[in-house]
PDB file of N, CA and C in Angstrom:
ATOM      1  N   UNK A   1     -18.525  -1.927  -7.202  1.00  0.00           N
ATOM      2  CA  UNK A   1     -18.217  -3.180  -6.527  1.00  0.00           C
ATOM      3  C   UNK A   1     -18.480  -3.024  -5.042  1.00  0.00           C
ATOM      4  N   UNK A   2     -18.724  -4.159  -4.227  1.00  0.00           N
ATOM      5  CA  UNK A   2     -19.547  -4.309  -2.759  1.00  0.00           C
ATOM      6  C   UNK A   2     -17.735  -4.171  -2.202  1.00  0.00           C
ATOM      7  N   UNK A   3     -17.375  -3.452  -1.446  1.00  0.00           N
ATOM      8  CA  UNK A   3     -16.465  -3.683  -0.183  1.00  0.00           C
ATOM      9  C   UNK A   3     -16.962  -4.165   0.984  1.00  0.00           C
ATOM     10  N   UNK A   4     -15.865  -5.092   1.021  1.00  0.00           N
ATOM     11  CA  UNK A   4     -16.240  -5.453   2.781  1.00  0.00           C
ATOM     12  C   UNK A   4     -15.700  -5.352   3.876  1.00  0.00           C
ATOM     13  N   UNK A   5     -16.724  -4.973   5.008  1.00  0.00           N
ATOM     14  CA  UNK A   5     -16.298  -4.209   5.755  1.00  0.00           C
ATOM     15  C   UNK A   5     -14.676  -4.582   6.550  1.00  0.00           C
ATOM     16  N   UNK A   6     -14.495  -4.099   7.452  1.00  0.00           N
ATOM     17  CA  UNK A   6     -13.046  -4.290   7.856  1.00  0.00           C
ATOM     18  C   UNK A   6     -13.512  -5.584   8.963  1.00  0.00           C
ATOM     19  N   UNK A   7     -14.613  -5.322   9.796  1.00  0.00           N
ATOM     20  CA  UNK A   7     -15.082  -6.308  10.682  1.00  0.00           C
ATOM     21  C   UNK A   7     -15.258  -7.854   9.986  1.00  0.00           C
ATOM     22  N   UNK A   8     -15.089  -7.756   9.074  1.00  0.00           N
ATOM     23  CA  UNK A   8     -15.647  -9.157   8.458  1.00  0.00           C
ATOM     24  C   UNK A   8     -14.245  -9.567   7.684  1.00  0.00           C
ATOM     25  N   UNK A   9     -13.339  -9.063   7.449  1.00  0.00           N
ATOM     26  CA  UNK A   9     -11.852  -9.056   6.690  1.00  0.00           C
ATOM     27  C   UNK A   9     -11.346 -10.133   7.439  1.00  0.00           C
ATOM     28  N   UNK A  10     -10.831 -11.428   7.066  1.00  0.00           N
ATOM     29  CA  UNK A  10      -9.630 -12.369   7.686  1.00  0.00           C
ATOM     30  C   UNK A  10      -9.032 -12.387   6.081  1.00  0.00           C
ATOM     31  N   UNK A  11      -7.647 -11.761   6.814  1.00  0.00           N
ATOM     32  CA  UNK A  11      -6.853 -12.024   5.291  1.00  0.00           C
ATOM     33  C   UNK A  11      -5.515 -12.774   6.253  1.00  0.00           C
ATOM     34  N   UNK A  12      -5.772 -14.397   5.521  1.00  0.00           N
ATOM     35  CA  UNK A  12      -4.552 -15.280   6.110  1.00  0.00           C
ATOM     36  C   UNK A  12      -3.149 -14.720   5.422  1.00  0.00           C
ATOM     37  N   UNK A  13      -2.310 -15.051   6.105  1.00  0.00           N
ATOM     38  CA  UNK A  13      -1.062 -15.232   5.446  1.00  0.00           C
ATOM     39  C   UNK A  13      -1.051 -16.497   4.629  1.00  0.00           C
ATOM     40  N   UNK A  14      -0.166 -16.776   3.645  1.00  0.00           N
ATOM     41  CA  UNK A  14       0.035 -17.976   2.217  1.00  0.00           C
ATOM     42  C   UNK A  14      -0.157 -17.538   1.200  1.00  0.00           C
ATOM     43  N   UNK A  15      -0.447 -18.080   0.203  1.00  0.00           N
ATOM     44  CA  UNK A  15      -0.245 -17.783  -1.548  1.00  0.00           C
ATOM     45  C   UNK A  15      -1.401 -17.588  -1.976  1.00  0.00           C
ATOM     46  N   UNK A  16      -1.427 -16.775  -2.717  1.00  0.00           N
ATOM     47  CA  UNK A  16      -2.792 -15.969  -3.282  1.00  0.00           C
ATOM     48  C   UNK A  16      -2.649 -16.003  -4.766  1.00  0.00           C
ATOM     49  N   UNK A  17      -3.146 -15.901  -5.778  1.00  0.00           N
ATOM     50  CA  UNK A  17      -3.258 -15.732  -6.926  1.00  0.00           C
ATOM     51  C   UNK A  17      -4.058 -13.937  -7.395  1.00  0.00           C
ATOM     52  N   UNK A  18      -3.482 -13.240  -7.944  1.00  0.00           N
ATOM     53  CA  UNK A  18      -4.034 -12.052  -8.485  1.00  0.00           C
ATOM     54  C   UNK A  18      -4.960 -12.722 -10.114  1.00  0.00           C
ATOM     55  N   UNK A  19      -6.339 -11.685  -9.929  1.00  0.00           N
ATOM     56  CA  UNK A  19      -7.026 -11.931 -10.923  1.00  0.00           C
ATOM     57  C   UNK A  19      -6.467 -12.014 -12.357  1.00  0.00           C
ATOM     58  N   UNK A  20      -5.001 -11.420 -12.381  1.00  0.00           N
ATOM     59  CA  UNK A  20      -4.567 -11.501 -13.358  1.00  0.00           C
ATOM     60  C   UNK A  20      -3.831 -12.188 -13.697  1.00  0.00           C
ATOM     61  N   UNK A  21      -3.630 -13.152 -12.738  1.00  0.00           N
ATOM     62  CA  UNK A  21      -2.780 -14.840 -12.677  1.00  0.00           C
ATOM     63  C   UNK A  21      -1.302 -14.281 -12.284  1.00  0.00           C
ATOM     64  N   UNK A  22      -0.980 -13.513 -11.258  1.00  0.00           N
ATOM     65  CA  UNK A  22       0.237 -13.496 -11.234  1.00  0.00           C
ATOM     66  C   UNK A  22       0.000 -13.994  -9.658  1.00  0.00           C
ATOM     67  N   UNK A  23       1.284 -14.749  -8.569  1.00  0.00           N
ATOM     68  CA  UNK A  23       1.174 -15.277  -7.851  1.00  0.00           C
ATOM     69  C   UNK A  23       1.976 -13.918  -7.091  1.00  0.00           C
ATOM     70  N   UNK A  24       1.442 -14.520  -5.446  1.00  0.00           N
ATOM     71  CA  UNK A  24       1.755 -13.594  -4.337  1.00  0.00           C
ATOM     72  C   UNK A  24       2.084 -14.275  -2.963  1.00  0.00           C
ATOM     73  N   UNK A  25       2.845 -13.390  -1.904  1.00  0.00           N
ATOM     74  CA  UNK A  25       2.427 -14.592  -0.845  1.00  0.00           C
ATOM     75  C   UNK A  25       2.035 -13.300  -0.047  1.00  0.00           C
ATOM     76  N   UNK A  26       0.756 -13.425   1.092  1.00  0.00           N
ATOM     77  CA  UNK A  26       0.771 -12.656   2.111  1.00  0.00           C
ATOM     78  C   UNK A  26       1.302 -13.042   3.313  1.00  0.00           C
ATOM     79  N   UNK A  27       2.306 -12.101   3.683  1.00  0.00           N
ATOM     80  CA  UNK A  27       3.176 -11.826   4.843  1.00  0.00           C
ATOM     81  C   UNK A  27       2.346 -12.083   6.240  1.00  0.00           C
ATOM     82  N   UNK A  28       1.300 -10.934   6.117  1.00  0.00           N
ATOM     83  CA  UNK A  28       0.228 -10.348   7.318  1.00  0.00           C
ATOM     84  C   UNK A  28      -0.398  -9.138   7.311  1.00  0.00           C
ATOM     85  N   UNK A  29      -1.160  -8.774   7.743  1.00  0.00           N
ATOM     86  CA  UNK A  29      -1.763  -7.412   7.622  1.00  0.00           C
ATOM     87  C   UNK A  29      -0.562  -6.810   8.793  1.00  0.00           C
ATOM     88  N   UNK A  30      -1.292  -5.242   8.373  1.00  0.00           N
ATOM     89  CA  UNK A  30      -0.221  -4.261   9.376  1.00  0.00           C
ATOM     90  C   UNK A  30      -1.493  -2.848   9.722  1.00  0.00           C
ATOM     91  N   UNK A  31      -1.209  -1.944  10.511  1.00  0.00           N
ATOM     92  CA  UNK A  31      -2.033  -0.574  10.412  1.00  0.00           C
ATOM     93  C   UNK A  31      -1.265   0.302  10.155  1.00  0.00           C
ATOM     94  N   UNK A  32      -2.179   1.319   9.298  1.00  0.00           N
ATOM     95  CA  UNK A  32      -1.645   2.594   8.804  1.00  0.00           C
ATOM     96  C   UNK A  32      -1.195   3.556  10.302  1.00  0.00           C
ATOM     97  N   UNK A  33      -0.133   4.342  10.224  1.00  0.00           N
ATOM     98  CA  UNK A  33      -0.303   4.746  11.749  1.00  0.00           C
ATOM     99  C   UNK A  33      -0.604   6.040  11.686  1.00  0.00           C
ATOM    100  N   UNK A  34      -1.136   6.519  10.635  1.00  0.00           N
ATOM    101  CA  UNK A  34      -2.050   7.825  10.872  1.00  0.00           C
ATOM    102  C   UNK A  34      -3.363   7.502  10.897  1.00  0.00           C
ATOM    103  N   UNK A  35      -4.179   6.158  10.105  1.00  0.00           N
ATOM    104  CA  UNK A  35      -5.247   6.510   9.859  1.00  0.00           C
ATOM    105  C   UNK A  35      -5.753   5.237  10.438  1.00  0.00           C
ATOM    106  N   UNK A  36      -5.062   4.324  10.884  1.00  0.00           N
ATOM    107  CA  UNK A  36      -5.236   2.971  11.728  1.00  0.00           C
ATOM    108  C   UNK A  36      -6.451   1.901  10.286  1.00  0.00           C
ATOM    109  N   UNK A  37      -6.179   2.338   9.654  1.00  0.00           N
ATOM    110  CA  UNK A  37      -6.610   1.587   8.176  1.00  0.00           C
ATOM    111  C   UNK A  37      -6.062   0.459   8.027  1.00  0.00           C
ATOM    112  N   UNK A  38      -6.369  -0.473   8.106  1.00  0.00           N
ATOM    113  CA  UNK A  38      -6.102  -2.213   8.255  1.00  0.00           C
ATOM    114  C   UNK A  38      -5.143  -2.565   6.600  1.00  0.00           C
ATOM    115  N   UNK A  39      -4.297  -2.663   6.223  1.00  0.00           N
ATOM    116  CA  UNK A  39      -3.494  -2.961   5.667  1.00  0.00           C
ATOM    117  C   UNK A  39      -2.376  -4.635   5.094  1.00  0.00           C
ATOM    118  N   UNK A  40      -3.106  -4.769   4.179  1.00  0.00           N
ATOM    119  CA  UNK A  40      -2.388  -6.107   3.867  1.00  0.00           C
ATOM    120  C   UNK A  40      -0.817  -6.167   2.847  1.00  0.00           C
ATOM    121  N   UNK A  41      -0.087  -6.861   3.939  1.00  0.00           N
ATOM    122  CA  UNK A  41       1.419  -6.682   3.705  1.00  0.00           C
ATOM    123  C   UNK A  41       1.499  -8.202   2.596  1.00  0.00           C
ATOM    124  N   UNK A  42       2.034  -7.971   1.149  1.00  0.00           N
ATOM    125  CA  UNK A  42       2.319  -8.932   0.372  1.00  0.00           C
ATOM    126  C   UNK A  42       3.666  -9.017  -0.281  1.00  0.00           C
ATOM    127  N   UNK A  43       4.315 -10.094  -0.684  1.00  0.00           N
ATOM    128  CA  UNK A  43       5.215 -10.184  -1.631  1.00  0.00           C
ATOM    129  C   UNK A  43       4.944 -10.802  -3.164  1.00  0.00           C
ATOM    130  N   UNK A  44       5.479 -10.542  -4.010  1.00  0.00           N
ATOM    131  CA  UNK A  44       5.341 -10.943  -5.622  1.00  0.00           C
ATOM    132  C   UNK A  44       6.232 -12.072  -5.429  1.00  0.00           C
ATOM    133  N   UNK A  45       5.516 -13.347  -6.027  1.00  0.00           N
ATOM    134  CA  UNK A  45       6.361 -14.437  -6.490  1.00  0.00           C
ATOM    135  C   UNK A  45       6.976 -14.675  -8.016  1.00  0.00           C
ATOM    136  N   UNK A  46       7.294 -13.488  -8.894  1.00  0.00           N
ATOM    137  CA  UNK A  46       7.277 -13.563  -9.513  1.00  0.00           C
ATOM    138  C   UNK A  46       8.530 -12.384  -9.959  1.00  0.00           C
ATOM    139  N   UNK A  47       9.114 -12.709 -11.090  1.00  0.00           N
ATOM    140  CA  UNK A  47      10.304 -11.288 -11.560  1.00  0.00           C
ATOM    141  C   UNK A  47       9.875 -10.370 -11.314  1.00  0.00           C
ATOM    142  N   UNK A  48      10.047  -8.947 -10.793  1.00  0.00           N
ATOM    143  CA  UNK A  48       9.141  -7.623 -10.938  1.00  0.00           C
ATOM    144  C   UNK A  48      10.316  -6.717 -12.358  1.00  0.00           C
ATOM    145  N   UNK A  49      10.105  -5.502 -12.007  1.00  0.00           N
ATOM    146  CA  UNK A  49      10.978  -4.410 -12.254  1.00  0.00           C
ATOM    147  C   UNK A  49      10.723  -3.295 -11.826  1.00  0.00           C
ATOM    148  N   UNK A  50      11.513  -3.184 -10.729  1.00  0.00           N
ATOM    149  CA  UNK A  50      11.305  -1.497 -10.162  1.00  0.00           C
ATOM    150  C   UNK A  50      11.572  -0.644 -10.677  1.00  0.00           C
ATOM    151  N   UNK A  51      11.885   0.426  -9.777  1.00  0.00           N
ATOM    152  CA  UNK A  51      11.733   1.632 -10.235  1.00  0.00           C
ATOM    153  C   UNK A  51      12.716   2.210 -11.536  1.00  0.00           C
ATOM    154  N   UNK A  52      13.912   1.339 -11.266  1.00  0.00           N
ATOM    155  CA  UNK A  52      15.179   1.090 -12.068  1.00  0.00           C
ATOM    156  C   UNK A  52      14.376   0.175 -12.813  1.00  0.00           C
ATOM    157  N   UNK A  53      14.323   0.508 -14.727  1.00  0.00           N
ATOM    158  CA  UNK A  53      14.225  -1.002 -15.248  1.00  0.00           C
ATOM    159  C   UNK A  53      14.798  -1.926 -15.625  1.00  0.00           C
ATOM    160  N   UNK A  54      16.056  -1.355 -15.403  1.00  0.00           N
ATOM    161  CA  UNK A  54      17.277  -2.353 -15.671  1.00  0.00           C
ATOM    162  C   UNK A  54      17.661  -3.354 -14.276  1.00  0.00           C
ATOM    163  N   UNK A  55      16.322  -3.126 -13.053  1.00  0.00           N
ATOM    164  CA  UNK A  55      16.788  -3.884 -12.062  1.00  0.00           C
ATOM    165  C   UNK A  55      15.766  -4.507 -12.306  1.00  0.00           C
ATOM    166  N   UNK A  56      16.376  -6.148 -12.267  1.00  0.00           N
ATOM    167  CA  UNK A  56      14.942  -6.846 -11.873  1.00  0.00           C
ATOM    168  C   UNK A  56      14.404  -7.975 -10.514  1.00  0.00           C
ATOM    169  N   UNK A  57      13.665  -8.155  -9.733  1.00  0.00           N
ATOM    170  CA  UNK A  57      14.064  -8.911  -8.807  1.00  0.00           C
ATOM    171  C   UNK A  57      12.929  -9.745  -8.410  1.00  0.00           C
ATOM    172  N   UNK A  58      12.841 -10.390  -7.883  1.00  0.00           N
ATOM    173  CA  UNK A  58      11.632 -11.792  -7.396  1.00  0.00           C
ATOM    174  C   UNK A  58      11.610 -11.523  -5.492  1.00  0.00           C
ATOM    175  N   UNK A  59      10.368 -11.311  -5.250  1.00  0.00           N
ATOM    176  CA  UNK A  59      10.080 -10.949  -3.847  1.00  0.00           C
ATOM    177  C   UNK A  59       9.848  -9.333  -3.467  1.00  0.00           C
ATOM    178  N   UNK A  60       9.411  -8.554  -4.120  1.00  0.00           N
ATOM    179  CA  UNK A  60       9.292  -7.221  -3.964  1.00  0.00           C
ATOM    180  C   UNK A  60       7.902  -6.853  -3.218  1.00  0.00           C
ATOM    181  N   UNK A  61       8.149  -6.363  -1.789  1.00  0.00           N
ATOM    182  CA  UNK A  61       6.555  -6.401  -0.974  1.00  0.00           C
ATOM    183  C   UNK A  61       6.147  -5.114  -1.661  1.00  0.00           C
ATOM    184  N   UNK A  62       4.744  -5.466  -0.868  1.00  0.00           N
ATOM    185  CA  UNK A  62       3.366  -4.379  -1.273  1.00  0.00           C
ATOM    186  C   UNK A  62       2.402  -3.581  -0.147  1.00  0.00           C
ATOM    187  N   UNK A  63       1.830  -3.409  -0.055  1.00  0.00           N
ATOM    188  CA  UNK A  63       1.087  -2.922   0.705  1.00  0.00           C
ATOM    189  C   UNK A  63      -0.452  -2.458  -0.150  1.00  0.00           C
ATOM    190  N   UNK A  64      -1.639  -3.100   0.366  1.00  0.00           N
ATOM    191  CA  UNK A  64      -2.994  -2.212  -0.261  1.00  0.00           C
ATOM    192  C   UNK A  64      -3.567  -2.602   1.254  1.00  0.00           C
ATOM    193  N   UNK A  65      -4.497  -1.476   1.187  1.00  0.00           N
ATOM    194  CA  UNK A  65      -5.633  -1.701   1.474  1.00  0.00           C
ATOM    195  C   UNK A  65      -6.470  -3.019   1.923  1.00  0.00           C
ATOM    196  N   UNK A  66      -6.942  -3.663   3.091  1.00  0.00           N
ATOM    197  CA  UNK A  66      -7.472  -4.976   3.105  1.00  0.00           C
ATOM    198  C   UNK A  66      -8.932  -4.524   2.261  1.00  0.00           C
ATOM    199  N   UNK A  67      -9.681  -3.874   2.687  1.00  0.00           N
ATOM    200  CA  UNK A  67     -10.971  -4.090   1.744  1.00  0.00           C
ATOM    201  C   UNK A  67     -10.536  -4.090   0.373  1.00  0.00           C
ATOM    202  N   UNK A  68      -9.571  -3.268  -0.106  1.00  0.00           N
ATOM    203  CA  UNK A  68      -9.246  -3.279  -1.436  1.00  0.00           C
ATOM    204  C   UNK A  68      -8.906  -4.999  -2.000  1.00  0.00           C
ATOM    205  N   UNK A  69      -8.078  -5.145  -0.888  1.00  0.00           N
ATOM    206  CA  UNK A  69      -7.407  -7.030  -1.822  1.00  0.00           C
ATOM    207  C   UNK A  69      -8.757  -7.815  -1.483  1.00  0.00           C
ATOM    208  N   UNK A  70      -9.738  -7.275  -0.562  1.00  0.00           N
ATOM    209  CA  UNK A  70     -10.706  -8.480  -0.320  1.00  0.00           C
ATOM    210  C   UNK A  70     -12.056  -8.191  -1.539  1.00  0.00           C
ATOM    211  N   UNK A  71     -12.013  -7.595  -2.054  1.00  0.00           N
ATOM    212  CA  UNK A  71     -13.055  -6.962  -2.956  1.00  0.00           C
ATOM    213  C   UNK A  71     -13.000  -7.956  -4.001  1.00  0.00           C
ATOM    214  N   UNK A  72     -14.376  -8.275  -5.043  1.00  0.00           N
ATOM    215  CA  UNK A  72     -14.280  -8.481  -5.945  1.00  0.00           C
ATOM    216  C   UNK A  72     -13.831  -7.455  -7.170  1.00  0.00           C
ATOM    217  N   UNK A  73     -13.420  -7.899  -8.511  1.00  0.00           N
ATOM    218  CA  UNK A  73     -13.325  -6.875  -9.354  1.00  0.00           C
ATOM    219  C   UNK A  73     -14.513  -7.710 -10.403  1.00  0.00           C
ATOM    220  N   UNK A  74     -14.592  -7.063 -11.613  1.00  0.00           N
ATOM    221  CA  UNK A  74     -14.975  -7.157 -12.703  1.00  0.00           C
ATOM    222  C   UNK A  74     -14.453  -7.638 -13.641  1.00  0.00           C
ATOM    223  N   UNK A  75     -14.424  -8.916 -14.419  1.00  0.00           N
ATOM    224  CA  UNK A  75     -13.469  -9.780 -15.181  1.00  0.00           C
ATOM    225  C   UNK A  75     -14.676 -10.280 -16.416  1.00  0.00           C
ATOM    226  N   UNK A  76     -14.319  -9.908 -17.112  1.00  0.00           N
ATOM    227  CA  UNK A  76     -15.724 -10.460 -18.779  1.00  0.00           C
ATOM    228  C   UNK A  76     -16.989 -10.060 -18.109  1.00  0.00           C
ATOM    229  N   UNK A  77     -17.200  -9.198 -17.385  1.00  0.00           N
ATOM    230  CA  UNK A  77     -18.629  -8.586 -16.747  1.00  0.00           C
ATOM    231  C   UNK A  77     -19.080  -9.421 -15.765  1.00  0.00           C
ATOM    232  N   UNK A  78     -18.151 -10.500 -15.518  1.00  0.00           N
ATOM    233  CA  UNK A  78     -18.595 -11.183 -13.656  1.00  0.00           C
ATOM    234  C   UNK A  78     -17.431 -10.776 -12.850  1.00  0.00           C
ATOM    235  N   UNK A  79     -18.199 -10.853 -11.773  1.00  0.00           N
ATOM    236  CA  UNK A  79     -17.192 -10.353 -10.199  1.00  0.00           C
ATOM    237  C   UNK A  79     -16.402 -11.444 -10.230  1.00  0.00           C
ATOM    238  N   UNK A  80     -15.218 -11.144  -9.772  1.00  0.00           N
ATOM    239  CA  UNK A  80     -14.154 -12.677  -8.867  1.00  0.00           C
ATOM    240  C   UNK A  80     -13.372 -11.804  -8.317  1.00  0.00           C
ATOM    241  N   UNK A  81     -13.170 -12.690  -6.921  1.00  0.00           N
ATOM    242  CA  UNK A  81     -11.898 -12.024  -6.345  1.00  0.00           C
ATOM    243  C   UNK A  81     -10.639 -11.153  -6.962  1.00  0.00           C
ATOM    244  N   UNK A  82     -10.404 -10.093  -5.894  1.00  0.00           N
ATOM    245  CA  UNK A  82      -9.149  -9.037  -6.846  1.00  0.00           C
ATOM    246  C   UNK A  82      -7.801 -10.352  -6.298  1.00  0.00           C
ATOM    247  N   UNK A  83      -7.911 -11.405  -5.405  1.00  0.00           N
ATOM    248  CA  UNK A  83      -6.903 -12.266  -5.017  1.00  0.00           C
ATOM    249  C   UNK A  83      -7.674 -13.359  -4.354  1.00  0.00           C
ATOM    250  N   UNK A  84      -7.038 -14.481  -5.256  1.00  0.00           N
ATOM    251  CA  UNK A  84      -7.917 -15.720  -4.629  1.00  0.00           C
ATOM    252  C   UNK A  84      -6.736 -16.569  -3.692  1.00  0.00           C
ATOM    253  N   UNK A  85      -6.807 -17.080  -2.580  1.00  0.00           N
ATOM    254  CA  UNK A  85      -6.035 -18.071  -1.325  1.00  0.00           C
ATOM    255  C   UNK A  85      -5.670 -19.332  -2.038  1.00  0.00           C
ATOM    256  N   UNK A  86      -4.759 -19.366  -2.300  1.00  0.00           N
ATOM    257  CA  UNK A  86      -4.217 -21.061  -2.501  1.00  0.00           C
ATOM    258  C   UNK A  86      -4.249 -21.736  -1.724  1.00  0.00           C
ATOM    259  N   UNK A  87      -3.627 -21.571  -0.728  1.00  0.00           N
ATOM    260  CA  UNK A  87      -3.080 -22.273   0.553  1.00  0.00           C
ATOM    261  C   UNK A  87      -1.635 -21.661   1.322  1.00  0.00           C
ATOM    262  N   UNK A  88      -1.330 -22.406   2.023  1.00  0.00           N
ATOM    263  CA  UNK A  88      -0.308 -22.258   3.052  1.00  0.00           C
ATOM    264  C   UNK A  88       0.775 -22.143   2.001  1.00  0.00           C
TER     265      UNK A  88
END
């Protein structure tokens, strides 16, 4: 899959959809502070279960990689976004 570069990355804050239909909201990006690696800060709109599975909770942040969330993946052998922008 094509990554793109960090220079070309605008990752808004608002609601995103994961390729796998689960909903998200992005917070904002942040930097790694060892490796100054551009970093997109998200929350799950959705039940999770951490580390405990008897806990379950709605709003649990994330952290990847911006080229990673901006990348396409591979879905029935076509590319689509690994997270598509809803809106605000």
């Amino acid at each position: 899959m094509e990554t793109p570069t960090e220079a070309v990355l605008e990752i808004k804050p608002g609601r995103y959809q994961h390729y796998k239909n689960l909903p998200y909201r992005v917070i904002g990006t942040a930097r790694h502070s060892e490796t100054m690696e551009l970093l997109v800060v998200y929350q799950s709109l959705y039940e999770t279960t951490g580390v405990d599975p008897s806990s379950k909770t709605t709003g649990m942040l994330w952290v990847r990689p911006a080229r990673m969330f901006a990348e396409n993946v591979l879905v029935d052998g076509k590319p689509v976004p690994r997270f598509r922008r809803l809106g605000d």
